[in-house]
C-alpha atoms as a PDB file:
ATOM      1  CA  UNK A   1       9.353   4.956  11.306  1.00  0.00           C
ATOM      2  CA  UNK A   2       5.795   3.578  10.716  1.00  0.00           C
ATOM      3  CA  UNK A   3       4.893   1.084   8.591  1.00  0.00           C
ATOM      4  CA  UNK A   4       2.983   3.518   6.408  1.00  0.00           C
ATOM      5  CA  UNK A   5       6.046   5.958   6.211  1.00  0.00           C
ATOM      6  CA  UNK A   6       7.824   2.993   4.565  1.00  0.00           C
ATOM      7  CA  UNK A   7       5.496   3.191   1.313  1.00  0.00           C
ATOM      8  CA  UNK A   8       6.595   5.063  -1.256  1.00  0.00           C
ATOM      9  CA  UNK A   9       5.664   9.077  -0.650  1.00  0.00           C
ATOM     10  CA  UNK A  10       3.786   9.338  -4.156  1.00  0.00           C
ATOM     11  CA  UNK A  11       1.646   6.682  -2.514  1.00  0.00           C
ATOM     12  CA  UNK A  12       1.704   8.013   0.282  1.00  0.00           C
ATOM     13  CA  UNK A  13       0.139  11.558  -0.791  1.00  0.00           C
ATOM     14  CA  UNK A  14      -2.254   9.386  -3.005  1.00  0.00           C
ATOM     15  CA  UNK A  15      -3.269   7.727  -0.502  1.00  0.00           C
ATOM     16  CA  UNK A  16      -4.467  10.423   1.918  1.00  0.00           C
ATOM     17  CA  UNK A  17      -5.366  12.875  -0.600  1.00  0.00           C
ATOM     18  CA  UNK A  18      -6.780  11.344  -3.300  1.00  0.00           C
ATOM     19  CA  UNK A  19      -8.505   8.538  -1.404  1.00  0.00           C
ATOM     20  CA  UNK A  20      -9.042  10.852   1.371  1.00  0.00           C
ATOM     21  CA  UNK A  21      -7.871   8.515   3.904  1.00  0.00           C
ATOM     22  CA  UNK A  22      -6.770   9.360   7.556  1.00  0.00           C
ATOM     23  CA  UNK A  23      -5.091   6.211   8.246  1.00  0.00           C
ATOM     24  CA  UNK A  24      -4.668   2.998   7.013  1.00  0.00           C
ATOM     25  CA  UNK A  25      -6.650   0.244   8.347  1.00  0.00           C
ATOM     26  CA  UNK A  26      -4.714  -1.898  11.092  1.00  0.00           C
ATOM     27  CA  UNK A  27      -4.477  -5.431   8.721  1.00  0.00           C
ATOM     28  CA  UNK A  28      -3.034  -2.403   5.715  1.00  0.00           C
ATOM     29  CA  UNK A  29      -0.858  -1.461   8.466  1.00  0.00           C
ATOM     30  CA  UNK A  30       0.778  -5.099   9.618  1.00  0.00           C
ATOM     31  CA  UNK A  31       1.020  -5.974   5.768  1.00  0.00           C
ATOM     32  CA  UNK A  32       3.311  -3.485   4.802  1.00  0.00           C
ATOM     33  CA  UNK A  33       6.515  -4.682   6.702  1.00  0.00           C
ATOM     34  CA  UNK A  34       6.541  -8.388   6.170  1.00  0.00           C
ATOM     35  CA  UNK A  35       5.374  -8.062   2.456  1.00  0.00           C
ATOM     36  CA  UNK A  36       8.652  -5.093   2.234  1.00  0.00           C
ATOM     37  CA  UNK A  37      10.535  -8.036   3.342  1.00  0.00           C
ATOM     38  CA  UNK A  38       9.486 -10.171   1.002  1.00  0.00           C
ATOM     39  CA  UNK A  39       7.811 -12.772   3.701  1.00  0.00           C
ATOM     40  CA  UNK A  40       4.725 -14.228   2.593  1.00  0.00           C
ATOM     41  CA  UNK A  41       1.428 -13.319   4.003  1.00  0.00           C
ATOM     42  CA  UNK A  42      -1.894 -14.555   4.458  1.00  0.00           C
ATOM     43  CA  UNK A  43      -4.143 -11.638   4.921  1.00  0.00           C
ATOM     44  CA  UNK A  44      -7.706 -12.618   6.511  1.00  0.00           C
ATOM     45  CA  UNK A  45     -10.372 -10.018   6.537  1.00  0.00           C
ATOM     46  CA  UNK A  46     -14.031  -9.564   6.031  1.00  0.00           C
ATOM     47  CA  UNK A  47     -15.444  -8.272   2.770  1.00  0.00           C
ATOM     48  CA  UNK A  48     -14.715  -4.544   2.081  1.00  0.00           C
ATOM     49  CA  UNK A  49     -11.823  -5.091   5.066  1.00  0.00           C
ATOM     50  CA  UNK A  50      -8.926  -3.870   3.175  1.00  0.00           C
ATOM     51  CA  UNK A  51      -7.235  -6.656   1.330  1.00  0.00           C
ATOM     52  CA  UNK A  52      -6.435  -5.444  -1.448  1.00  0.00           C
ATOM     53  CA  UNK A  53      -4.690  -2.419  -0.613  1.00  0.00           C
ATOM     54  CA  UNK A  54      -2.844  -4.385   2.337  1.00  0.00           C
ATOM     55  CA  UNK A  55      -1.846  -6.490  -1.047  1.00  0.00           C
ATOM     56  CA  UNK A  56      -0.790  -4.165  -3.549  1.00  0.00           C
ATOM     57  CA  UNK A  57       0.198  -0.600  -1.211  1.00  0.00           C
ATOM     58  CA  UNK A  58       3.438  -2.039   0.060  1.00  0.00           C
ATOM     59  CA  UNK A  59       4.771  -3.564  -3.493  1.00  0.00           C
ATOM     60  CA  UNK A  60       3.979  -0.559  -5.109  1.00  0.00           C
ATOM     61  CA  UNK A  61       6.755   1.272  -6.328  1.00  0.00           C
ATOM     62  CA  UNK A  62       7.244   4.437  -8.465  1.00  0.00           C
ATOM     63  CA  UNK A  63       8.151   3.886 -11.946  1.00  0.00           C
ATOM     64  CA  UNK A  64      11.224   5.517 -11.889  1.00  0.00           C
ATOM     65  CA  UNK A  65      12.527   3.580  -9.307  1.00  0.00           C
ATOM     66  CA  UNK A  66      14.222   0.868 -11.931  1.00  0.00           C
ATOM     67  CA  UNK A  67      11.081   0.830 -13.929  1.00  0.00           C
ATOM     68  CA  UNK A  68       9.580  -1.744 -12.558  1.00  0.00           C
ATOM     69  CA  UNK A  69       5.570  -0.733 -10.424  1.00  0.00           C
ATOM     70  CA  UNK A  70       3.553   1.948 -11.127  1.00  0.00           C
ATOM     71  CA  UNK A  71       2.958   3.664  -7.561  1.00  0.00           C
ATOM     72  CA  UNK A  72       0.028   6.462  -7.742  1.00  0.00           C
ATOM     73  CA  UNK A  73      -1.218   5.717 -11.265  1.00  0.00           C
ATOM     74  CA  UNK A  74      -2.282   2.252  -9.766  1.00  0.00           C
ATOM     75  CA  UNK A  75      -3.718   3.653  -6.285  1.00  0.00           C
ATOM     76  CA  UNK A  76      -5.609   5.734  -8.689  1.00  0.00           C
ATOM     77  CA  UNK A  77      -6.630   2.866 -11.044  1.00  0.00           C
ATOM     78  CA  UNK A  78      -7.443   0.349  -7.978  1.00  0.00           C
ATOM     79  CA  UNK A  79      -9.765   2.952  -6.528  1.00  0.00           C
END
């Protein structure tokens, strides 16, 4: 399973469809399991290099899923 098949699959359809992206960027990609894990991580990237989403994709979660995240509405809000 990739990392980006991990994310939740709301996201995931956000994600390709509504930001129109192909793939994630490689740092996006290496966030996602370590910050799943709950591991910290320092994520080092030039400006417009992805950060964010690395940040905030993989703790998303949908909010039925004990309440707690948002999942698409905050893709949608972030973009």
């Amino acid at each position: 399973m990739s990392s980006f098949e991990r994310l939740d699959p709301a996201l995931q359809h956000h994600i390709v469809n509504s930001l129109g992206w192909r793939q994630l960027r490689p740092l996006q990609e290496a966030a996602i399991e370590p910050l799943l894990a709950g591991d910290h991580a320092l994520l080092l990237a030039p400006t417009a290099g992805g950060k964010t989403e690395a940040a905030v994709f993989p703790l998303s979660r949908p909010s039925g899923a004990g309440g707690q995240g948002c999942g698409a509405r905050l893709c949608r809000r972030l973009m």
